[in-house]
Protein backbone atom coordinates (compact mmCIF):
# COMPACT_ATOMS: atom_id res chain seq x y z
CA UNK A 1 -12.12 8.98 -7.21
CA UNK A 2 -8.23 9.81 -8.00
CA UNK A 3 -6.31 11.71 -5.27
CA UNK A 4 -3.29 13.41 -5.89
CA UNK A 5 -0.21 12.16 -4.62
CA UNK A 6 0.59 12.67 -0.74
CA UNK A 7 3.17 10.82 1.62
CA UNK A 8 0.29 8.06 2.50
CA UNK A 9 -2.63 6.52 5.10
CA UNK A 10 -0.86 6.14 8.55
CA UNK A 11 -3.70 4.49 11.62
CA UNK A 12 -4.76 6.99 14.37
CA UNK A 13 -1.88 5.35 16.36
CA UNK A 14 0.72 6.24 13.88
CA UNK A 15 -0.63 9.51 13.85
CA UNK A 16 -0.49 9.82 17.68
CA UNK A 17 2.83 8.53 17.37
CA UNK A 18 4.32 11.53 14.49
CA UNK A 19 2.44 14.09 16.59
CA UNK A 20 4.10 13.22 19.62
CA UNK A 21 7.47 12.88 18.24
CA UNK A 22 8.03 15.60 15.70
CA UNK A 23 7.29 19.04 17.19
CA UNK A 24 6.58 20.63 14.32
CA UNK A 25 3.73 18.16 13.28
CA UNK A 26 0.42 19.33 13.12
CA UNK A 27 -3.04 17.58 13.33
CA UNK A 28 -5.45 19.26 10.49
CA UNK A 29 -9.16 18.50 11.22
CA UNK A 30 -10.53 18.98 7.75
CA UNK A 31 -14.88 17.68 9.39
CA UNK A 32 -17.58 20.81 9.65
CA UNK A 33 -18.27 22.88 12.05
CA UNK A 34 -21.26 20.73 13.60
CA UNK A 35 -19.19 17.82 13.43
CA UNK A 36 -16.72 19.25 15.83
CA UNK A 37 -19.38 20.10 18.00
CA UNK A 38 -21.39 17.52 18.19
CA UNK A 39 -19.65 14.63 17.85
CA UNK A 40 -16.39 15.49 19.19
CA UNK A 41 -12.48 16.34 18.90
CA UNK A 42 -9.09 14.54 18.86
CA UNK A 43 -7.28 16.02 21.73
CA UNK A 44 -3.89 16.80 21.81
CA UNK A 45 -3.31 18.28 25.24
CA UNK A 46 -1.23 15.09 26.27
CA UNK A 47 1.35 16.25 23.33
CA UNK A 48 1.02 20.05 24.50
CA UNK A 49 -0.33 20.56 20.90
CA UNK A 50 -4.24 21.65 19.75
CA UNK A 51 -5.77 20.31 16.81
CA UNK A 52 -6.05 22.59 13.61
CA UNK A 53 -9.75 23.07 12.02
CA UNK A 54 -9.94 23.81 8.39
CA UNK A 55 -13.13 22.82 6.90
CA UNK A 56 -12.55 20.80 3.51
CA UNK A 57 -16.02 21.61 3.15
CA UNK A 58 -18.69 24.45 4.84
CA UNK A 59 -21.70 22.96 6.51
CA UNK A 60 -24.59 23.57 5.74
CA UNK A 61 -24.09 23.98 1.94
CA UNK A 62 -21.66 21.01 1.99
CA UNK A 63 -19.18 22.91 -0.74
CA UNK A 64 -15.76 23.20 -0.93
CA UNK A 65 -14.21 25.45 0.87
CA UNK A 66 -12.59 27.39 -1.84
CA UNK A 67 -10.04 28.99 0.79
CA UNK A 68 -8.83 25.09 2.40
CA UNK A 69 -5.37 25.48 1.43
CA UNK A 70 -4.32 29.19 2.27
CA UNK A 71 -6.25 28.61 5.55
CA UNK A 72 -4.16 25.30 5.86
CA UNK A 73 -1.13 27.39 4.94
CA UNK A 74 -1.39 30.12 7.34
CA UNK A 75 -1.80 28.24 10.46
CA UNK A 76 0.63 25.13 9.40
CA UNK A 77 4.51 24.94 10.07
CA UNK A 78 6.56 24.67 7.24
CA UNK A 79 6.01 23.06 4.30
CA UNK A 80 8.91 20.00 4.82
CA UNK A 81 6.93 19.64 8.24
CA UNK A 82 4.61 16.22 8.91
CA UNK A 83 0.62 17.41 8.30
CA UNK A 84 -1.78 14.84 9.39
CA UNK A 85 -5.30 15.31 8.30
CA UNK A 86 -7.53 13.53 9.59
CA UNK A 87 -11.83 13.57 8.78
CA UNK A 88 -14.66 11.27 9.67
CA UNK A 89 -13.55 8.72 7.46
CA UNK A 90 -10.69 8.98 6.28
CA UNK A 91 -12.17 10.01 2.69
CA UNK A 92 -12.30 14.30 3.20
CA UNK A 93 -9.02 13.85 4.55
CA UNK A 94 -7.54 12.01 1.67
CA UNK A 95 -8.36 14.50 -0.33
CA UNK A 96 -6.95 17.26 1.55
CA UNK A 97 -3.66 15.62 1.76
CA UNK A 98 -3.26 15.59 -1.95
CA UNK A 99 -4.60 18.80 -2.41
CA UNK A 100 -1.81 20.50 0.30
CA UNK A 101 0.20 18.15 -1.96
CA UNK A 102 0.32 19.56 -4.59
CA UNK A 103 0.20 22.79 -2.79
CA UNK A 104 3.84 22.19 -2.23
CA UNK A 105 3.44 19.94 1.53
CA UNK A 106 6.18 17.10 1.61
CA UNK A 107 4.39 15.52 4.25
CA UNK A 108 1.22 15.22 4.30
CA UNK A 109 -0.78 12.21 5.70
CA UNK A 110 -4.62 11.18 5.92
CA UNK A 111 -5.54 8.97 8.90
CA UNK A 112 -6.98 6.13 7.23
CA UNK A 113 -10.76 5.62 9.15
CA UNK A 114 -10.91 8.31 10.41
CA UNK A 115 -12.03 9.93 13.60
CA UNK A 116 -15.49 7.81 13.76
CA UNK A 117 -13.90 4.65 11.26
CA UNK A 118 -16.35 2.60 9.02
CA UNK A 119 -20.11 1.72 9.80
CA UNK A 120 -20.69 -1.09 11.22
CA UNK A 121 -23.69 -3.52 10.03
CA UNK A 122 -26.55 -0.98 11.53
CA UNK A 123 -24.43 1.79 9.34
CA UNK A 124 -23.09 3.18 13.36
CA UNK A 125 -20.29 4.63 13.05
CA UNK A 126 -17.54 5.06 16.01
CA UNK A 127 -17.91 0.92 17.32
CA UNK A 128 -15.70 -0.73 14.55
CA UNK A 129 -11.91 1.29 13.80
CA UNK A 130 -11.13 4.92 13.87
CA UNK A 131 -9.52 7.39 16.78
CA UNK A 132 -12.13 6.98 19.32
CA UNK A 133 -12.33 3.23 18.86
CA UNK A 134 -8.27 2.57 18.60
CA UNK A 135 -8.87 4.51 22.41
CA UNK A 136 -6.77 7.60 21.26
CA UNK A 137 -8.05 10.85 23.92
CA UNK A 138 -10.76 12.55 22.43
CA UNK A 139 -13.16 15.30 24.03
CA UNK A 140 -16.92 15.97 23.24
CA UNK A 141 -17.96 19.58 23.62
């Protein structure tokens, strides 16, 4: 699958790392609904900052959500600030970095694995890379 062009993959430490130094930086968590719930949250509290949850798309039909980028827009800085979107993967939130894009975001970045990283040979996620595993604070609700 093509995505459209965004500023690039950064790890969940680089992400940590613009969050914590740029002010204006935002974290965009682009999972569903149950995923926040039930499997948990990046949190920011540390940076005196609170996550941003846009769903790239609506559980339970698993669409699009046809409203992602105006939601994005109305609760992001500006568009020259840093937007780091992060999903399970890293795959949802590619996509949602190219699609604020080319919505007019200089800076938009996908954290590459994700909040829960890649399977590992039993196809469990969370044990091999990603934000929980690279030990970045994270809260379970």
């Amino acid at each position: 699958m093509a995505y459209l062009s965004y500023a690039g993959d950064v790890t969940p430490q680089q992400a940590w790392d613009m969050l914590a130094s740029e002010p204006a930086s935002a974290l965009i968590d682009v999972r569903t609904d149950a995923e926040w719930a039930y499997v948990g949250i990046p949190d920011l509290a540390g940076l005196g900052k609170q996550p941003i949850f846009v769903p790239w798309i609506v559980f339970p039909t698993m669409k699009l959500n046809p409203d992602f980028a105006a939601m994005v827009s109305s609760a992001t800085p500006g568009p020259d600030d840093a937007l780091v979107f992060i999903c399970r993967s890293g795959q949802r939130s590619k996509a949602a970095a190219g699609t604020m894009a080319q919505a007019g975001y200089t800076r938009c970045y996908n954290v590459d694995k994700g909040f829960e990283g890649d399977g590992d040979a039993a196809k469990h996620r969370g044990v091999v890379n990603g934000w929980k595993v690279d030990g970045l604070p994270w809260i379970q609700g």
